[in-house]
C-alpha atoms as a PDB file:
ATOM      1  CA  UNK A   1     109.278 102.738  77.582  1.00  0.00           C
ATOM      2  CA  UNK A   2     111.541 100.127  76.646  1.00  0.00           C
ATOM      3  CA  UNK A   3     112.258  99.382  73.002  1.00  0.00           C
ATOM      4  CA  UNK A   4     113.288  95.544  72.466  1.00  0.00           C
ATOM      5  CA  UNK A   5     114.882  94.475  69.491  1.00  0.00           C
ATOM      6  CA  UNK A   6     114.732  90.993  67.800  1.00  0.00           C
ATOM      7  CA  UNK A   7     117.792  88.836  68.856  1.00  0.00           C
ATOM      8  CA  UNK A   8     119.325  86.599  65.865  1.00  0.00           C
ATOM      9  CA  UNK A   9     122.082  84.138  66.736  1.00  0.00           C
ATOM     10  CA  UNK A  10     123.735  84.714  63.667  1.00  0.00           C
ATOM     11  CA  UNK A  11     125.587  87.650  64.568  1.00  0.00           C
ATOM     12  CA  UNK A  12     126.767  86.114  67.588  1.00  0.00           C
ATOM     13  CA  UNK A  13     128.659  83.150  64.795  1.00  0.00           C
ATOM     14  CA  UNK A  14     131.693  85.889  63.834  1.00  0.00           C
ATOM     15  CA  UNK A  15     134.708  83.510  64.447  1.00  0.00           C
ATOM     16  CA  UNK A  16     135.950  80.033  64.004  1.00  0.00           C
ATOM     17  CA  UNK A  17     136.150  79.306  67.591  1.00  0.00           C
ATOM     18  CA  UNK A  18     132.090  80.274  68.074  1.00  0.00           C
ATOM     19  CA  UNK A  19     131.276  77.956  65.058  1.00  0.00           C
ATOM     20  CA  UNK A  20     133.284  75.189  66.630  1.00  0.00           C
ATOM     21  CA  UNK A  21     131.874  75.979  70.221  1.00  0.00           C
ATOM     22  CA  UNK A  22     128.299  76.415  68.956  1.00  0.00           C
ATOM     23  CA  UNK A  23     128.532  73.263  66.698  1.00  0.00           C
ATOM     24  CA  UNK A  24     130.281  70.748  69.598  1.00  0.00           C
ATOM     25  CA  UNK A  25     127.479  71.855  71.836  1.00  0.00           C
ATOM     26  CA  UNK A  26     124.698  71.083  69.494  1.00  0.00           C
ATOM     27  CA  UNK A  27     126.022  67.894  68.894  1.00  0.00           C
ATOM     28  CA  UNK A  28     126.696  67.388  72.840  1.00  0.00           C
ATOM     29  CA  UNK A  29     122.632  67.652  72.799  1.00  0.00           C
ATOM     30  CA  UNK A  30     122.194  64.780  70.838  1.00  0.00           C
ATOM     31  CA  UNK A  31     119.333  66.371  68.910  1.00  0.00           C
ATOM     32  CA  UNK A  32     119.568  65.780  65.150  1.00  0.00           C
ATOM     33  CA  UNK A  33     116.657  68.288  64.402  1.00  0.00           C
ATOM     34  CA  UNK A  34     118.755  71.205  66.695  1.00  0.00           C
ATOM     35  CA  UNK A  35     121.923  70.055  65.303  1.00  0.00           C
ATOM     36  CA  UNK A  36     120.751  70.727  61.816  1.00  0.00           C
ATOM     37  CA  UNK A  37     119.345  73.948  63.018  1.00  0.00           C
ATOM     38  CA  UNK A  38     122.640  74.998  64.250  1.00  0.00           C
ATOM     39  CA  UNK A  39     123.833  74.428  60.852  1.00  0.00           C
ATOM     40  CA  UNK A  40     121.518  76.917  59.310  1.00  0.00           C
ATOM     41  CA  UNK A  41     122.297  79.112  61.468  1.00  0.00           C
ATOM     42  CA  UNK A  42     125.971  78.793  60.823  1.00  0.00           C
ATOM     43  CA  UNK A  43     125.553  78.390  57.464  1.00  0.00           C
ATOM     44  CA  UNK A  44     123.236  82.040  57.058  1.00  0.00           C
ATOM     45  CA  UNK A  45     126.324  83.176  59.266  1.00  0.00           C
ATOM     46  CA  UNK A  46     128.947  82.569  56.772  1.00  0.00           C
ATOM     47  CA  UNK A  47     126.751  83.241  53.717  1.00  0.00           C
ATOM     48  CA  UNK A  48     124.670  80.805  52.308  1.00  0.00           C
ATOM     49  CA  UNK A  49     125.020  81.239  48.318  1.00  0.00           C
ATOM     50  CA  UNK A  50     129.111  80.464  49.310  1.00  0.00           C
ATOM     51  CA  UNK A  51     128.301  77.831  51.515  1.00  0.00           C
ATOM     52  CA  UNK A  52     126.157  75.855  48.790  1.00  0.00           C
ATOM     53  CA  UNK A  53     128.757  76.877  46.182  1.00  0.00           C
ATOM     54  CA  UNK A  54     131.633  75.118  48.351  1.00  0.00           C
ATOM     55  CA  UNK A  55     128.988  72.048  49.274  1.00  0.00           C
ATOM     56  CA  UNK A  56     127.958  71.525  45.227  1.00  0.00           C
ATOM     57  CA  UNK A  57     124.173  72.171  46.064  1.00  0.00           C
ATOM     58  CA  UNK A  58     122.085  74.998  44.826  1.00  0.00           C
ATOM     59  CA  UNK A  59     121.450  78.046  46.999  1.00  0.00           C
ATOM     60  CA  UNK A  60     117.804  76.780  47.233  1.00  0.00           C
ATOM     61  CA  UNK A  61     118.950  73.389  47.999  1.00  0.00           C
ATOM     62  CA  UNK A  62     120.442  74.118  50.921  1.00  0.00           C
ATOM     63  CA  UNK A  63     118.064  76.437  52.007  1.00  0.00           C
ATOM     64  CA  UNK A  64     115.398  73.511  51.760  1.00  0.00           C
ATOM     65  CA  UNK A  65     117.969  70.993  53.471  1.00  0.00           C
ATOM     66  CA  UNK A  66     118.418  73.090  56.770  1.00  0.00           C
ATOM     67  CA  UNK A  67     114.830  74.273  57.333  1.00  0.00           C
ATOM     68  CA  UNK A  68     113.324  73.547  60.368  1.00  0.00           C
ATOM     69  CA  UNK A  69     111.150  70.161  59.917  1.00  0.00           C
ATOM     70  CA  UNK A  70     113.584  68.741  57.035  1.00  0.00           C
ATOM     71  CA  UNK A  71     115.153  65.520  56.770  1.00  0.00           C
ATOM     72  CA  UNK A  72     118.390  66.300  54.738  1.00  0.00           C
ATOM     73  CA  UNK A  73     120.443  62.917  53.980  1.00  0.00           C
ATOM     74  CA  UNK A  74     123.365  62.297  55.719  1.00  0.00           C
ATOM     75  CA  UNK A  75     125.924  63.104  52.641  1.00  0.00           C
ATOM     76  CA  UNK A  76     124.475  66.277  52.541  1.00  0.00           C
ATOM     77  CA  UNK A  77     125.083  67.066  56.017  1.00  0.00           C
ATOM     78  CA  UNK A  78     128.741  65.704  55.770  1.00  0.00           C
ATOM     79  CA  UNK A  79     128.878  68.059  52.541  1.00  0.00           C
ATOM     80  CA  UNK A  80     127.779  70.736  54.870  1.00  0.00           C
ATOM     81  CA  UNK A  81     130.039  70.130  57.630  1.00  0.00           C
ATOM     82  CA  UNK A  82     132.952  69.902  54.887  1.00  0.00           C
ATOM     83  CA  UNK A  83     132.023  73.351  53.051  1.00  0.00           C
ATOM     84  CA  UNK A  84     132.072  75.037  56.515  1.00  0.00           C
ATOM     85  CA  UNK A  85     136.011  74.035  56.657  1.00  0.00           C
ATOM     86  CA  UNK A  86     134.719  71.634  59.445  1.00  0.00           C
ATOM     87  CA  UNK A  87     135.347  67.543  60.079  1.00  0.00           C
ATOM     88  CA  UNK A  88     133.708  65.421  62.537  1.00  0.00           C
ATOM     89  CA  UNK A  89     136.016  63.870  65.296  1.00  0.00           C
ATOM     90  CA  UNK A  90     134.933  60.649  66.976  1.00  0.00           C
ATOM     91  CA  UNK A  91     135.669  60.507  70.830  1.00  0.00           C
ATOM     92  CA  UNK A  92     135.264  57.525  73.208  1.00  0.00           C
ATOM     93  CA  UNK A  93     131.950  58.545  74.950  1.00  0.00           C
ATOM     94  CA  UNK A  94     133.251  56.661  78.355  1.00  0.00           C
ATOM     95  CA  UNK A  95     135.813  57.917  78.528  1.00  0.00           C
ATOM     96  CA  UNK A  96     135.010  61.935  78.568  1.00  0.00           C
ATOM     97  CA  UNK A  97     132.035  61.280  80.976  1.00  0.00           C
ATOM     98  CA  UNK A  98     135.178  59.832  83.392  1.00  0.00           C
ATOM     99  CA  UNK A  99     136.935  62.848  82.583  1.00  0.00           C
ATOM    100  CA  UNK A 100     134.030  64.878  83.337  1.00  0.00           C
ATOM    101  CA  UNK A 101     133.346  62.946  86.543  1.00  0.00           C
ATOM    102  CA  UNK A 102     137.314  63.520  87.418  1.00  0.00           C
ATOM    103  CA  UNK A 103     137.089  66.891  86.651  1.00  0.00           C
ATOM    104  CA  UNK A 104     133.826  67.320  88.758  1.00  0.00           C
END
């Protein structure tokens, strides 16, 4: 008989470099609803009662902003990104797909 056992992400999130690698390749989807769920994730991952506390929102608060099916503003994402010890880096968009054409 095999026994299966319910797989959560969250313990896979147990370094900086998986938060960064799991974060870059949610946003590579382009998929605001998954990107936001990627936060939760990372966010349950790190603790979410310190999370909020280093974002200035309530425990609940953020709980309500990273549920599946909300629509968080923008700030609070940025907040989010910020009390993760995260910042968002703008790249040219041309010129990685001709790196990744180069490279291919």
């Amino acid at each position: 008989m095999v026994t299966l056992t319910r797989f959560d992400p969250v313990e896979m999130i147990d370094d900086a470099e998986a938060v960064v690698a799991f974060l870059a390749d949610a946003f590579d989807t382009g998929d605001a609803d998954y990107i936001q769920h990627v936060l939760g994730l990372i966010a349950r991952s790190k603790g979410m009662a310190e999370v909020a506390e280093r974002a200035g929102l309530g425990r609940e608060s953020l709980y309500k902003a990273l549920k599946d099916g909300a629509s968080p503003r923008f700030d609070t994402i940025l907040r989010v990104i910020h009390a993760l010890g995260l910042k968002l880096a703008l790249v040219d968009a041309t010129e990685v797909a001709i790196d990744a054409e180069d490279a291919a």
